[in-house]
C-alpha atoms as a PDB file:
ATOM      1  CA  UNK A   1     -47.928-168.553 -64.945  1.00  0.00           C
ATOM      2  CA  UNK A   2     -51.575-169.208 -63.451  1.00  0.00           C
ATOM      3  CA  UNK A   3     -54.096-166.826 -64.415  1.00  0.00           C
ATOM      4  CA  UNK A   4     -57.790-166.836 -63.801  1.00  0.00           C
ATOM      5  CA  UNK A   5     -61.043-164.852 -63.174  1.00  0.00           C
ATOM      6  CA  UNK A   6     -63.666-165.258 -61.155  1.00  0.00           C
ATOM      7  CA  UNK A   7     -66.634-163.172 -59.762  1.00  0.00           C
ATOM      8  CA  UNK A   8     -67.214-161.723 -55.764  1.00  0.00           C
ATOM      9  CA  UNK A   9     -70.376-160.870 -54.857  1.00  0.00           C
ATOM     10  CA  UNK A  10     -70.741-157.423 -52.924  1.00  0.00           C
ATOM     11  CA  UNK A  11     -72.806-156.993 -49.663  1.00  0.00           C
ATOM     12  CA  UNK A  12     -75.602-155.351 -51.482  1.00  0.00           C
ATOM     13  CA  UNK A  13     -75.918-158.170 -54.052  1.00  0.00           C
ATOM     14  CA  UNK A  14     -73.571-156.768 -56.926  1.00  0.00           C
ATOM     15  CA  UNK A  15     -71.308-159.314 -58.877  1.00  0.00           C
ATOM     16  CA  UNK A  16     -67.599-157.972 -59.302  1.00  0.00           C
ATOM     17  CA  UNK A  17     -65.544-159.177 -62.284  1.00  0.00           C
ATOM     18  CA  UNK A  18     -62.133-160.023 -60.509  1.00  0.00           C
ATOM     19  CA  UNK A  19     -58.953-161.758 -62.327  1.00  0.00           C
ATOM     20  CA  UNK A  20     -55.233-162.731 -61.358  1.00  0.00           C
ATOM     21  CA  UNK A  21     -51.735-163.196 -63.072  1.00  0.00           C
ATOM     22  CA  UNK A  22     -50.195-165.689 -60.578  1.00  0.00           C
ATOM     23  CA  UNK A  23     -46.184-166.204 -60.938  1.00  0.00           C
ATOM     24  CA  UNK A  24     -44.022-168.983 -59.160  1.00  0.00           C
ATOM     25  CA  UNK A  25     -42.315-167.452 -55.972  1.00  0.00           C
ATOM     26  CA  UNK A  26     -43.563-163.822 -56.625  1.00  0.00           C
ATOM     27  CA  UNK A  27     -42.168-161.180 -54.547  1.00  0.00           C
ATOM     28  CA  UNK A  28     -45.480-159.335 -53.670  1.00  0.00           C
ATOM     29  CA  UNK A  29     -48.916-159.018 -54.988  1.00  0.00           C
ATOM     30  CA  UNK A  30     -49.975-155.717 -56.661  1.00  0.00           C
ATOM     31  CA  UNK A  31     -53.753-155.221 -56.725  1.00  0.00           C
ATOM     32  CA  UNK A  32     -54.626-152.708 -59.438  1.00  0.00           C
ATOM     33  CA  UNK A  33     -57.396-150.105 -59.077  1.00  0.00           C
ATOM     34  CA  UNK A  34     -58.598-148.639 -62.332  1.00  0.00           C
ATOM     35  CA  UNK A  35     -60.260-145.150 -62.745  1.00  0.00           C
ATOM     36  CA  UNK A  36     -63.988-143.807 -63.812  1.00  0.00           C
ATOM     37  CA  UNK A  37     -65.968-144.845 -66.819  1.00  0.00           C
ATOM     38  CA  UNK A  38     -62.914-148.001 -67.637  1.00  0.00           C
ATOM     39  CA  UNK A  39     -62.449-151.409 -66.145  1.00  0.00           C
ATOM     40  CA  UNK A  40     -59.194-154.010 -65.392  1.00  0.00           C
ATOM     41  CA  UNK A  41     -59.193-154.793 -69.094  1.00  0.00           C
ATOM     42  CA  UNK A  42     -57.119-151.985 -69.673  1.00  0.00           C
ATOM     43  CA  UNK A  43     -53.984-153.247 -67.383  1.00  0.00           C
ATOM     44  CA  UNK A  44     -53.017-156.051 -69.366  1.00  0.00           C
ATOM     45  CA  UNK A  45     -49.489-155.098 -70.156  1.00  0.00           C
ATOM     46  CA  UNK A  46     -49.049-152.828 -67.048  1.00  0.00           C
ATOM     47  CA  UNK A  47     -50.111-156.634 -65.291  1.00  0.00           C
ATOM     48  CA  UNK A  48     -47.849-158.211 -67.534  1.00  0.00           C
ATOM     49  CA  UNK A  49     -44.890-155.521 -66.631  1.00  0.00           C
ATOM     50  CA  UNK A  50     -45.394-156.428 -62.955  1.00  0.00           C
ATOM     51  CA  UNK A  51     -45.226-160.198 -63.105  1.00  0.00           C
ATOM     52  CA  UNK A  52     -42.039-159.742 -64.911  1.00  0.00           C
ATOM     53  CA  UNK A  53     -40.636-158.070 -62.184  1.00  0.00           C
ATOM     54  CA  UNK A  54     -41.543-160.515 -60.155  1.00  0.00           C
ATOM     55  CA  UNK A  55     -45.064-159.558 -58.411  1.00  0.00           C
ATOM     56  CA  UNK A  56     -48.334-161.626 -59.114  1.00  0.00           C
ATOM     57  CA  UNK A  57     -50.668-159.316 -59.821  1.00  0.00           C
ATOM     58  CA  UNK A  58     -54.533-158.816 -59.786  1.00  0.00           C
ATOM     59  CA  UNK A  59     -57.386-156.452 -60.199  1.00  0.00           C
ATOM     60  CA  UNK A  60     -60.710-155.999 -60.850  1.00  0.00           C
ATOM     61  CA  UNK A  61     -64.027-154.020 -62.087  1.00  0.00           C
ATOM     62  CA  UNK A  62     -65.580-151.536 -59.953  1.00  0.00           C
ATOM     63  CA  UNK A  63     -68.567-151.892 -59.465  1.00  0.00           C
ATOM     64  CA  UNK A  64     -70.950-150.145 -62.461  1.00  0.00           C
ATOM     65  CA  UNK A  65     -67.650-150.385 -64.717  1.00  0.00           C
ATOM     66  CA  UNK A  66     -66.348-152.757 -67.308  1.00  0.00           C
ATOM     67  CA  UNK A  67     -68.073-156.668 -66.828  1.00  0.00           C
ATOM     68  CA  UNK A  68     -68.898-156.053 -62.808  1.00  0.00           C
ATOM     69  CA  UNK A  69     -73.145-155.493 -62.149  1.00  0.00           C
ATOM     70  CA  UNK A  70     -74.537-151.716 -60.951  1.00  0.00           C
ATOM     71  CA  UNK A  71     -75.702-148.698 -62.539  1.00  0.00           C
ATOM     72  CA  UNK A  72     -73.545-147.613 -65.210  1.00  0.00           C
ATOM     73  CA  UNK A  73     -70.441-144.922 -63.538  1.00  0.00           C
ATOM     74  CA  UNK A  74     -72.985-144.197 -60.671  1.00  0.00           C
ATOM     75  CA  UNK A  75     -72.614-144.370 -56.571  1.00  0.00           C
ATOM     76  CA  UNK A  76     -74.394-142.083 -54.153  1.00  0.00           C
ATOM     77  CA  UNK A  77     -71.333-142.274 -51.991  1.00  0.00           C
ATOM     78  CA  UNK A  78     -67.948-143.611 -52.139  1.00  0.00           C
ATOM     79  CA  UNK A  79     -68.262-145.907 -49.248  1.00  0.00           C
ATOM     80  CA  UNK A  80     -69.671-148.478 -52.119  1.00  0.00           C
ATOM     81  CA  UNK A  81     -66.451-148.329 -53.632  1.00  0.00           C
ATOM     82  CA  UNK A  82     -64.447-148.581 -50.892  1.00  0.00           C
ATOM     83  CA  UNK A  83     -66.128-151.410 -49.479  1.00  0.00           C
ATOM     84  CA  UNK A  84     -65.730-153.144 -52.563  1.00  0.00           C
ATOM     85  CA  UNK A  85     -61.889-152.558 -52.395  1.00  0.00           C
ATOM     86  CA  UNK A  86     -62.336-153.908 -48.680  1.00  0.00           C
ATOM     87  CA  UNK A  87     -63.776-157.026 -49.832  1.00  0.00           C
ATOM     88  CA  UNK A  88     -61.316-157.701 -53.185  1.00  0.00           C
ATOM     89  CA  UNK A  89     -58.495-156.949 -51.037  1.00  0.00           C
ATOM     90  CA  UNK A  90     -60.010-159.923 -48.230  1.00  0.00           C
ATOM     91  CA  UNK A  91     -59.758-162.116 -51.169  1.00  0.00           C
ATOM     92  CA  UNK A  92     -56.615-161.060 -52.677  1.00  0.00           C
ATOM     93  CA  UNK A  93     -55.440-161.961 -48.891  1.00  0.00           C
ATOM     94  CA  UNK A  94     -57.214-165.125 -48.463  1.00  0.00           C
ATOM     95  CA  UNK A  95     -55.335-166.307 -52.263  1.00  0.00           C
ATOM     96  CA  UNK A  96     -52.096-164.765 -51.738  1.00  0.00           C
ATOM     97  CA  UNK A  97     -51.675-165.636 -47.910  1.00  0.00           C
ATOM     98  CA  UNK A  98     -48.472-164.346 -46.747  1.00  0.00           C
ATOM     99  CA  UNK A  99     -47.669-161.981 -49.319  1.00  0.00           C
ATOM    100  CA  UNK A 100     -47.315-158.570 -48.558  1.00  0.00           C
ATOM    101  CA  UNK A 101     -49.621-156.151 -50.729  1.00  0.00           C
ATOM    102  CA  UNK A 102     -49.467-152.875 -52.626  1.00  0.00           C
ATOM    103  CA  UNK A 103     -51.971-151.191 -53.828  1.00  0.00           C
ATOM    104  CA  UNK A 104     -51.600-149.616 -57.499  1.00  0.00           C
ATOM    105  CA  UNK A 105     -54.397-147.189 -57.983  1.00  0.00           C
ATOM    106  CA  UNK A 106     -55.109-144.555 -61.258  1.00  0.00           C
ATOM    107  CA  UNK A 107     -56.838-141.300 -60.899  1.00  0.00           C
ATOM    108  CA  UNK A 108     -60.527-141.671 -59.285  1.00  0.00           C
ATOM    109  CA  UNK A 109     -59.106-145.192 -58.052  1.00  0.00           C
ATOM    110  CA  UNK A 110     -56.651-143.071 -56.200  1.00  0.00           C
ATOM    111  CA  UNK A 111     -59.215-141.685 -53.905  1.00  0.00           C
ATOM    112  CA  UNK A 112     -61.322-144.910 -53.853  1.00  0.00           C
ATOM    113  CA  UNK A 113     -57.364-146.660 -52.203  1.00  0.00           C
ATOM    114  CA  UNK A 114     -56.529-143.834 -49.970  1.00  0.00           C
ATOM    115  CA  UNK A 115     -59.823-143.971 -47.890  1.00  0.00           C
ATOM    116  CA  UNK A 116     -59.739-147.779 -47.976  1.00  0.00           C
ATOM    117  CA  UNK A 117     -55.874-148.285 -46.890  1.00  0.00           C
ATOM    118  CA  UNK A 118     -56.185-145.430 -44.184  1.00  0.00           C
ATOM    119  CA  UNK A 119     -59.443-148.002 -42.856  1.00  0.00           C
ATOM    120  CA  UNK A 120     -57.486-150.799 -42.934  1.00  0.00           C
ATOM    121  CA  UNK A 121     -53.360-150.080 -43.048  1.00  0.00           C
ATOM    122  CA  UNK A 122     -51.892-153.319 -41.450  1.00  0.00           C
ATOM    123  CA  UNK A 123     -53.187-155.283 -44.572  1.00  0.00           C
ATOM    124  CA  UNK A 124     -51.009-153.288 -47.283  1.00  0.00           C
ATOM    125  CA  UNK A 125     -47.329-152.896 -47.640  1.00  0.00           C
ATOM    126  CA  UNK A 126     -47.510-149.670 -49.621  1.00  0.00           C
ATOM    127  CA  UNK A 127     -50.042-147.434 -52.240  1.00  0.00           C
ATOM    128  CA  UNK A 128     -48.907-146.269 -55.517  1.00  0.00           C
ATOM    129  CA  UNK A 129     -51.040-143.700 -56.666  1.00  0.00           C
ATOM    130  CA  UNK A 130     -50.640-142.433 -60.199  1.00  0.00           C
ATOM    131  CA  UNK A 131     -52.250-139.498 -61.560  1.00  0.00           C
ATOM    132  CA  UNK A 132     -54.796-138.698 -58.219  1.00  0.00           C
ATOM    133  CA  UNK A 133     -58.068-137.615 -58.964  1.00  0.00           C
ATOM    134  CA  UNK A 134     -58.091-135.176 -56.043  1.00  0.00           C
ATOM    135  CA  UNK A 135     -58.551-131.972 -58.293  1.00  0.00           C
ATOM    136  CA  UNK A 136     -60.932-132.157 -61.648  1.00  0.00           C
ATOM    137  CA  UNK A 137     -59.020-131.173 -65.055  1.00  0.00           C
ATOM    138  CA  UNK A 138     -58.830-128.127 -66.883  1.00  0.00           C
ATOM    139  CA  UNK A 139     -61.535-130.150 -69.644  1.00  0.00           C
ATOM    140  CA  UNK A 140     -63.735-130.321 -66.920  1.00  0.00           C
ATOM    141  CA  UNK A 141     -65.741-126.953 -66.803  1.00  0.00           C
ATOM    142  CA  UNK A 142     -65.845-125.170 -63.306  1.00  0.00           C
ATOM    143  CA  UNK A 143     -69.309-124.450 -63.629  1.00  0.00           C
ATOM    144  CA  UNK A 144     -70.481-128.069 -63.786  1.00  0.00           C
ATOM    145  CA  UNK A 145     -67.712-128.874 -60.788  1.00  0.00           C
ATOM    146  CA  UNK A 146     -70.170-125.998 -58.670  1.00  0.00           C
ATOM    147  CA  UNK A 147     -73.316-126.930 -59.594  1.00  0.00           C
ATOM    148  CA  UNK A 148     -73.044-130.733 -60.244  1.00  0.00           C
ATOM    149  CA  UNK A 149     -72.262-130.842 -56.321  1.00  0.00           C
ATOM    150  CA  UNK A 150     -75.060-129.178 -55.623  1.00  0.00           C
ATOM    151  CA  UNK A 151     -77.588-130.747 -58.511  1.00  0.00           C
ATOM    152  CA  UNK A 152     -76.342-134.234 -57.633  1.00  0.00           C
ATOM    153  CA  UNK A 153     -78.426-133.948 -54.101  1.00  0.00           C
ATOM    154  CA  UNK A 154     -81.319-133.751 -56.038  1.00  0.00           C
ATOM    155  CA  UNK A 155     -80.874-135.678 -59.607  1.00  0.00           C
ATOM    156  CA  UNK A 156     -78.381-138.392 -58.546  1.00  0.00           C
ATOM    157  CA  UNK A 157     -79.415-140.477 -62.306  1.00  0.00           C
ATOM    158  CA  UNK A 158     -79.162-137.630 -64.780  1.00  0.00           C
ATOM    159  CA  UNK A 159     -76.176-138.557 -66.899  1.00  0.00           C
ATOM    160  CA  UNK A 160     -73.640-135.855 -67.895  1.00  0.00           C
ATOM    161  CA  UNK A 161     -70.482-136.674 -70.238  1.00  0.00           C
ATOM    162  CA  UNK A 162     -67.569-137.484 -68.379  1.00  0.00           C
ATOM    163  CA  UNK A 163     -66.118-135.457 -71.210  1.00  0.00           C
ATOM    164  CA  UNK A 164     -62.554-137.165 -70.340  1.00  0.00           C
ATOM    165  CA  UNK A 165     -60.871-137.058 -74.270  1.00  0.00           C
ATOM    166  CA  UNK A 166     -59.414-140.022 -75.490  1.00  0.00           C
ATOM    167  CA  UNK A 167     -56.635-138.135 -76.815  1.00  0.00           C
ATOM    168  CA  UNK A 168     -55.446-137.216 -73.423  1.00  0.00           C
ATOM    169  CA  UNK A 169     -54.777-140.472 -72.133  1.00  0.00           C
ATOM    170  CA  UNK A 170     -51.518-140.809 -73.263  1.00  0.00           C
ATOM    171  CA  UNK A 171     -49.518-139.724 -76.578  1.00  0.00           C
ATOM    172  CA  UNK A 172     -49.699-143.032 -78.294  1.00  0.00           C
ATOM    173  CA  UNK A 173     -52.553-142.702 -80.752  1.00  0.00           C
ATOM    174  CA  UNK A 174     -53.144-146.430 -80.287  1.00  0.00           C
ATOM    175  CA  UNK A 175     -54.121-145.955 -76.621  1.00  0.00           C
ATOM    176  CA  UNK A 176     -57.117-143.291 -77.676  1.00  0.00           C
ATOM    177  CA  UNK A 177     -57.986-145.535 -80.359  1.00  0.00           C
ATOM    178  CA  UNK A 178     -58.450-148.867 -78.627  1.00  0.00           C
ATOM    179  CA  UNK A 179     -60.212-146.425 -75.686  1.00  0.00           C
ATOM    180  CA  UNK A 180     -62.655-144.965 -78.392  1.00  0.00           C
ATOM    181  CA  UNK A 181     -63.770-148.442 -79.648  1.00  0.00           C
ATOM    182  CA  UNK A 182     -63.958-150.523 -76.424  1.00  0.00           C
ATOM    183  CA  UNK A 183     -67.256-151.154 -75.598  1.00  0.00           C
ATOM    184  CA  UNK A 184     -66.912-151.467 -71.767  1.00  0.00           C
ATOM    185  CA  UNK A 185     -65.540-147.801 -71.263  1.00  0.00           C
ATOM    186  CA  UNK A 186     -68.412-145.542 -70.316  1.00  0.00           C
ATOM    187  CA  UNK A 187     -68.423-141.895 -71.727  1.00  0.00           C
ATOM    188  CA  UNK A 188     -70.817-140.742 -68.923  1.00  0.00           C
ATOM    189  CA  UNK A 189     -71.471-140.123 -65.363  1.00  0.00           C
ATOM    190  CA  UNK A 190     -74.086-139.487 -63.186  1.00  0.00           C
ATOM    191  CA  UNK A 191     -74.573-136.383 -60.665  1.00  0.00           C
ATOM    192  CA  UNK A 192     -74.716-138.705 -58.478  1.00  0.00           C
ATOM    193  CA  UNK A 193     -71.217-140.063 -58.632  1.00  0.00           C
ATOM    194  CA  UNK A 194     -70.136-136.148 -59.252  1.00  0.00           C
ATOM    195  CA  UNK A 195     -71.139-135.437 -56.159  1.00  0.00           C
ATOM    196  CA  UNK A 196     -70.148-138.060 -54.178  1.00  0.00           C
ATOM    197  CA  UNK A 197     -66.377-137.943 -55.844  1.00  0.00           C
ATOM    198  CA  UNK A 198     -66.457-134.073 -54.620  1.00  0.00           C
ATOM    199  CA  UNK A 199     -66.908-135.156 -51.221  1.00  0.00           C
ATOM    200  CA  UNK A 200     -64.500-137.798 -51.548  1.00  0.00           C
ATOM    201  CA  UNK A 201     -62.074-135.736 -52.952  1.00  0.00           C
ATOM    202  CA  UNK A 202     -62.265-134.025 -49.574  1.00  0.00           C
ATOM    203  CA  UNK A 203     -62.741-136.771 -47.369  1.00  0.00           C
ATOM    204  CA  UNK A 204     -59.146-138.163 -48.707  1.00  0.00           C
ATOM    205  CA  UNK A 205     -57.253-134.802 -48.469  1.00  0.00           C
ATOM    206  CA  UNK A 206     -58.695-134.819 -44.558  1.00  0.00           C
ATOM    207  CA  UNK A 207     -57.593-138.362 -43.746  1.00  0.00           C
ATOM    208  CA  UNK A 208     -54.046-138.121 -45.611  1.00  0.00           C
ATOM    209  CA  UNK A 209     -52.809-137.016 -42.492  1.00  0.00           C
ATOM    210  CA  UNK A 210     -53.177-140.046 -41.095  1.00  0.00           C
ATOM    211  CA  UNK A 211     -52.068-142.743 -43.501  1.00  0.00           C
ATOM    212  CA  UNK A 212     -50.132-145.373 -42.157  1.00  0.00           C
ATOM    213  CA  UNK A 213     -48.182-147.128 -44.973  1.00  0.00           C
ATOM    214  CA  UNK A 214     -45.257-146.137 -47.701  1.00  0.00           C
ATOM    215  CA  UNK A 215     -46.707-144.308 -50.398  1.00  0.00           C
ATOM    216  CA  UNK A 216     -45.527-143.359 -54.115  1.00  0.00           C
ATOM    217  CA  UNK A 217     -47.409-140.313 -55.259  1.00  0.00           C
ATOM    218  CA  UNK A 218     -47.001-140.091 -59.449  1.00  0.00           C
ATOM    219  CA  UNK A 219     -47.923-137.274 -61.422  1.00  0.00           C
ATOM    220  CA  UNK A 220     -47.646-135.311 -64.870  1.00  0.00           C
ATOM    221  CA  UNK A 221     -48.187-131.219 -65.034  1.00  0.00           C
ATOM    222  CA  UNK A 222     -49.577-132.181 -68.625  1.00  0.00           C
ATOM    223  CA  UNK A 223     -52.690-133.772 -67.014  1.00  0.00           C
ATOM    224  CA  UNK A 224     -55.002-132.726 -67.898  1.00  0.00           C
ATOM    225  CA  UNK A 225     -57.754-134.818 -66.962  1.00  0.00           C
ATOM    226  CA  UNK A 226     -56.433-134.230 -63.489  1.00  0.00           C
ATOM    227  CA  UNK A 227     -55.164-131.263 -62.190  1.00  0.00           C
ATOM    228  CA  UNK A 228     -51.962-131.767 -60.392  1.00  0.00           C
ATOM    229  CA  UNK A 229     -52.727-128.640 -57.646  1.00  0.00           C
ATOM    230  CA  UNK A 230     -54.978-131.377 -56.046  1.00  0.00           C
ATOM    231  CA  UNK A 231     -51.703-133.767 -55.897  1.00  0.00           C
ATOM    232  CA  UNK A 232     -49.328-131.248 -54.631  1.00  0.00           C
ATOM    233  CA  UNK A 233     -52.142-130.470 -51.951  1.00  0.00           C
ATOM    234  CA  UNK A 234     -52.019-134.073 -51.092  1.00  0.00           C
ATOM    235  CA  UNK A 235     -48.703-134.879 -50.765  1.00  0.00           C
ATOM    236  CA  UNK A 236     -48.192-131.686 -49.025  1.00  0.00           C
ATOM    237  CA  UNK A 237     -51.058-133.120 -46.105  1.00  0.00           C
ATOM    238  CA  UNK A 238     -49.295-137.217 -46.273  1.00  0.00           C
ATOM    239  CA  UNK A 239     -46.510-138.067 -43.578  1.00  0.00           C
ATOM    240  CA  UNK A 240     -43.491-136.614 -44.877  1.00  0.00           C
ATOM    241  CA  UNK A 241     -41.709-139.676 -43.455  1.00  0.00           C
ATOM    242  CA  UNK A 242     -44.140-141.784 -45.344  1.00  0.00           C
ATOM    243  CA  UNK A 243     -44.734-140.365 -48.913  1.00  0.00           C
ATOM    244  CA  UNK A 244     -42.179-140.260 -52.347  1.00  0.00           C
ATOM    245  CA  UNK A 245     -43.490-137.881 -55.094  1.00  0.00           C
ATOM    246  CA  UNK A 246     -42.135-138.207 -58.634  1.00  0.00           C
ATOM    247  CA  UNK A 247     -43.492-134.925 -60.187  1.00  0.00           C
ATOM    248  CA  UNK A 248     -42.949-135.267 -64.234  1.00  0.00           C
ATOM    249  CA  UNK A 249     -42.959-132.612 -67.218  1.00  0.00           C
ATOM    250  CA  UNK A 250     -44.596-134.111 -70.363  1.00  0.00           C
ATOM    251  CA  UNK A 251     -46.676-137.099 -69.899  1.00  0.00           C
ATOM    252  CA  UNK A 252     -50.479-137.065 -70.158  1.00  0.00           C
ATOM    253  CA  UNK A 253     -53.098-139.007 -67.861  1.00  0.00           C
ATOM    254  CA  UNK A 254     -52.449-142.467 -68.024  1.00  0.00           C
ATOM    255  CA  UNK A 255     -48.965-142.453 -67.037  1.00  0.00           C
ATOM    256  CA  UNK A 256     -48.361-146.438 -67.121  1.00  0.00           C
ATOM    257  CA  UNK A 257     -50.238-146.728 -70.916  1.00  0.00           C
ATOM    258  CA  UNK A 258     -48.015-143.499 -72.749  1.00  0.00           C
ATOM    259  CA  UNK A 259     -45.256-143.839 -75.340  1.00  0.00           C
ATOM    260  CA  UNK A 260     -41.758-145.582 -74.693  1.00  0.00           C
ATOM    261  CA  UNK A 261     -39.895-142.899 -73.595  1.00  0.00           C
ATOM    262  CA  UNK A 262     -41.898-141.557 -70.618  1.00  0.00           C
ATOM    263  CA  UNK A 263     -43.302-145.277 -69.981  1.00  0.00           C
ATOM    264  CA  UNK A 264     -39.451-146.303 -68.939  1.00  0.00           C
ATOM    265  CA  UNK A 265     -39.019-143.393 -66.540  1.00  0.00           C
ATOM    266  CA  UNK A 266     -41.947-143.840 -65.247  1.00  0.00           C
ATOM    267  CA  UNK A 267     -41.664-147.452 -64.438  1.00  0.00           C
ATOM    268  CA  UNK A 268     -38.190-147.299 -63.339  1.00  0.00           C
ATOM    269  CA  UNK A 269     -39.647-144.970 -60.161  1.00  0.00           C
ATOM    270  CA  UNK A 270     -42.272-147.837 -59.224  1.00  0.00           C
ATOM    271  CA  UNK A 271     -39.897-150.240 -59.456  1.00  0.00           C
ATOM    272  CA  UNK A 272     -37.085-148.441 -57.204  1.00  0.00           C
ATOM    273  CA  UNK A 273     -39.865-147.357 -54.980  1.00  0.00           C
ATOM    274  CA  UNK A 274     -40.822-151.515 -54.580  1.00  0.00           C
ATOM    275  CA  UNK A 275     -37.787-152.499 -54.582  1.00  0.00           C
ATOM    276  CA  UNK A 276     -37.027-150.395 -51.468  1.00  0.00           C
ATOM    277  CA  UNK A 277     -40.095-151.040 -49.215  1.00  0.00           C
ATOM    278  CA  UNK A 278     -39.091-154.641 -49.932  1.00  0.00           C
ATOM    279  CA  UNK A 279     -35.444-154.033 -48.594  1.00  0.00           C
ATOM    280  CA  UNK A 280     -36.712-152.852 -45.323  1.00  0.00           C
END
C-alpha cells in the first residue's frame, strides 16, 4: 500500500493538509469529507476499512480545521468550502485518473458535498452522506439557531461553543475520549460560519432536486447532534430514482466510529450500496 500527504494551496492563498491510502488495482477512490470543528485524522480506520474492500482512499482538512491554514471553524460563506472540495477533488482526479469517485461525506461535510457534486456531477460516481447536517440537534439551543443567523451578519468572529458533546459521537467511550484530548478538534465556532451553514443548509435542500448521481443517505434517530427531520426532508426533495436511505434506531452521530455491533450494519449498507453502482 502507498500512502502519502501532501499540501494544495487554495485560490485565496490557504494551504490544505491532504493525504492518500493508495492500494494495487483498487476498485474506486473514496474521498472522505469530515465535519465541523475535526479534521481527516479521525478516518484512519474508516480509510483503512475502505482499502480493504478494495477502494484507495483519500481525504483531507477543511480549510480552518485540523493541520490545513484559515481562521479557526470560520467561513463567511460556504462557497470557500466548496471550492476547496472542487479543487481536492481536481487532484484526487489528476492522481487517480480513470477511477471512478465517491464521495463519503459526515454531517456539515454533507452539505459542503451536496452543493459541490450538484456543480460538478460528471466527475463523481456516487455521494454517501452519513449523518447530514441539514437540521441542527436537539443540544443545539433554538434560540442561538434564530439569532446566530441574524447576529452572524454583523459579528462574523465572535466565537460561540459548538457545544457538540463528545459523548454523543458514538457509544464507545474511547471515541469521546480520544475526541476530548486531540488537540486539532476545535470546540468553537464563529457566527460567522453559523450563519453561513444556515444558509447552506437551505441552499442544499433547494438544489437536491437536481442532483445528478447515486446517492446513499445514512442516518440514526439517536442523533443527536443532528436532527434527522432535516434528513427525511432531504431525501424526501432527492430523485427518487437516484437516492437509497438506510434510516437506523440506536446509533449516535458518528455512525462509521460507534461500537461493533451497529459499526457492521452500518458498513454492510455502504458496501452493498458500492458494490451495486459498481455493477451497473
Amino acid at each position: 500500500m502507498d500512502t502519502g500527504e501532501d499540501t494544495i494551496r487554495t485560490s485565496d492563498g490557504l494551504v490544505l493538509h491532504y493525504q492518500w491510502q493508495r492500494i494495487p488495482e483498487p476498485r474506486g477512490v473514496i474521498l472522505i469529507v469530515h465535519g465541523i470543528g475535526e479534521h481527516i485524522g479521525r478516518y484512519r480506520t474508516l480509510e483503512d476499512w475502505f482499502c480493504e474492500n478494495g477502494f484507495t482512499c483519500c481525504g483531507y482538512d477543511q480549510r480552518g480545521h485540523g493541520r490545513s491554514t484559515g481562521r479557526r471553524t470560520h467561513v463567511r460563506n460556504f462557497s470557500k468550502y466548496v471550492a476547496d472540495f472542487q479543487q481536492i477533488t481536481a487532484a484526487v482526479r489528476e492522481r487517480e485518473s480513470g477511477l471512478p469517485v465517491f464521495v463519503y461525506a459526515h454531517s456539515m461535510g454533507t452539505v459542503v458535498a451536496l452543493l459541490g457534486v450538484d456543480r460538478e456531477p460528471t466527475y463523481y460516481r456516487g455521494l454517501i452522506i452519513a449523518s447530514p447536517a441539514i437540521a441542527m440537534g436537539s443540544t443545539i439551543p433554538g434560540w442561538l439557531v434564530k439569532t446566530g443567523g441574524v447576529l452572524g451578519k454583523f459579528l462574523p468572529n465572535f466565537k460561540v461553543p459548538s457545544l457538540i458533546e463528545p459523548g454523543n459521537l458514538s457509544h464507545d467511550p474511547k471515541i469521546a475520549a480520544d475526541y476530548e484530548k486531540d488537540t486539532l478538534v476545535g470546540g468553537t465556532v464563529t457566527l460567522g460560519w453559523l450563519a453561513s451553514m444556515l444558509d447552506a443548509q437551505k441552499e442544499a435542500l433547494l438544489r437536491a432536486p437536481d442532483i445528478a448521481v447515486p446517492v446513499l443517505v445514512l442516518h440514526s434517530q439517536a442523533d443527536l447532534v443532528a436532527d434527522i427531520s432535516g434528513t427525511r426532508q432531504l431525501t424526501a426533495r432527492l430523485p427518487k430514482e437516484k437516492v437509497t436511505f438506510h434510516e437506523y434506531a440506536r446509533p449516535y452521530h458518528e455512525l462509521h466510529n460507534e461500537i461493533a455491533t451497529e459499526r457492521t450494519v452500518f458498513l454492510n449498507d455502504v458496501l452493498d450500496w458500492l458494490n451495486r453502482q459498481l455493477a451497473t
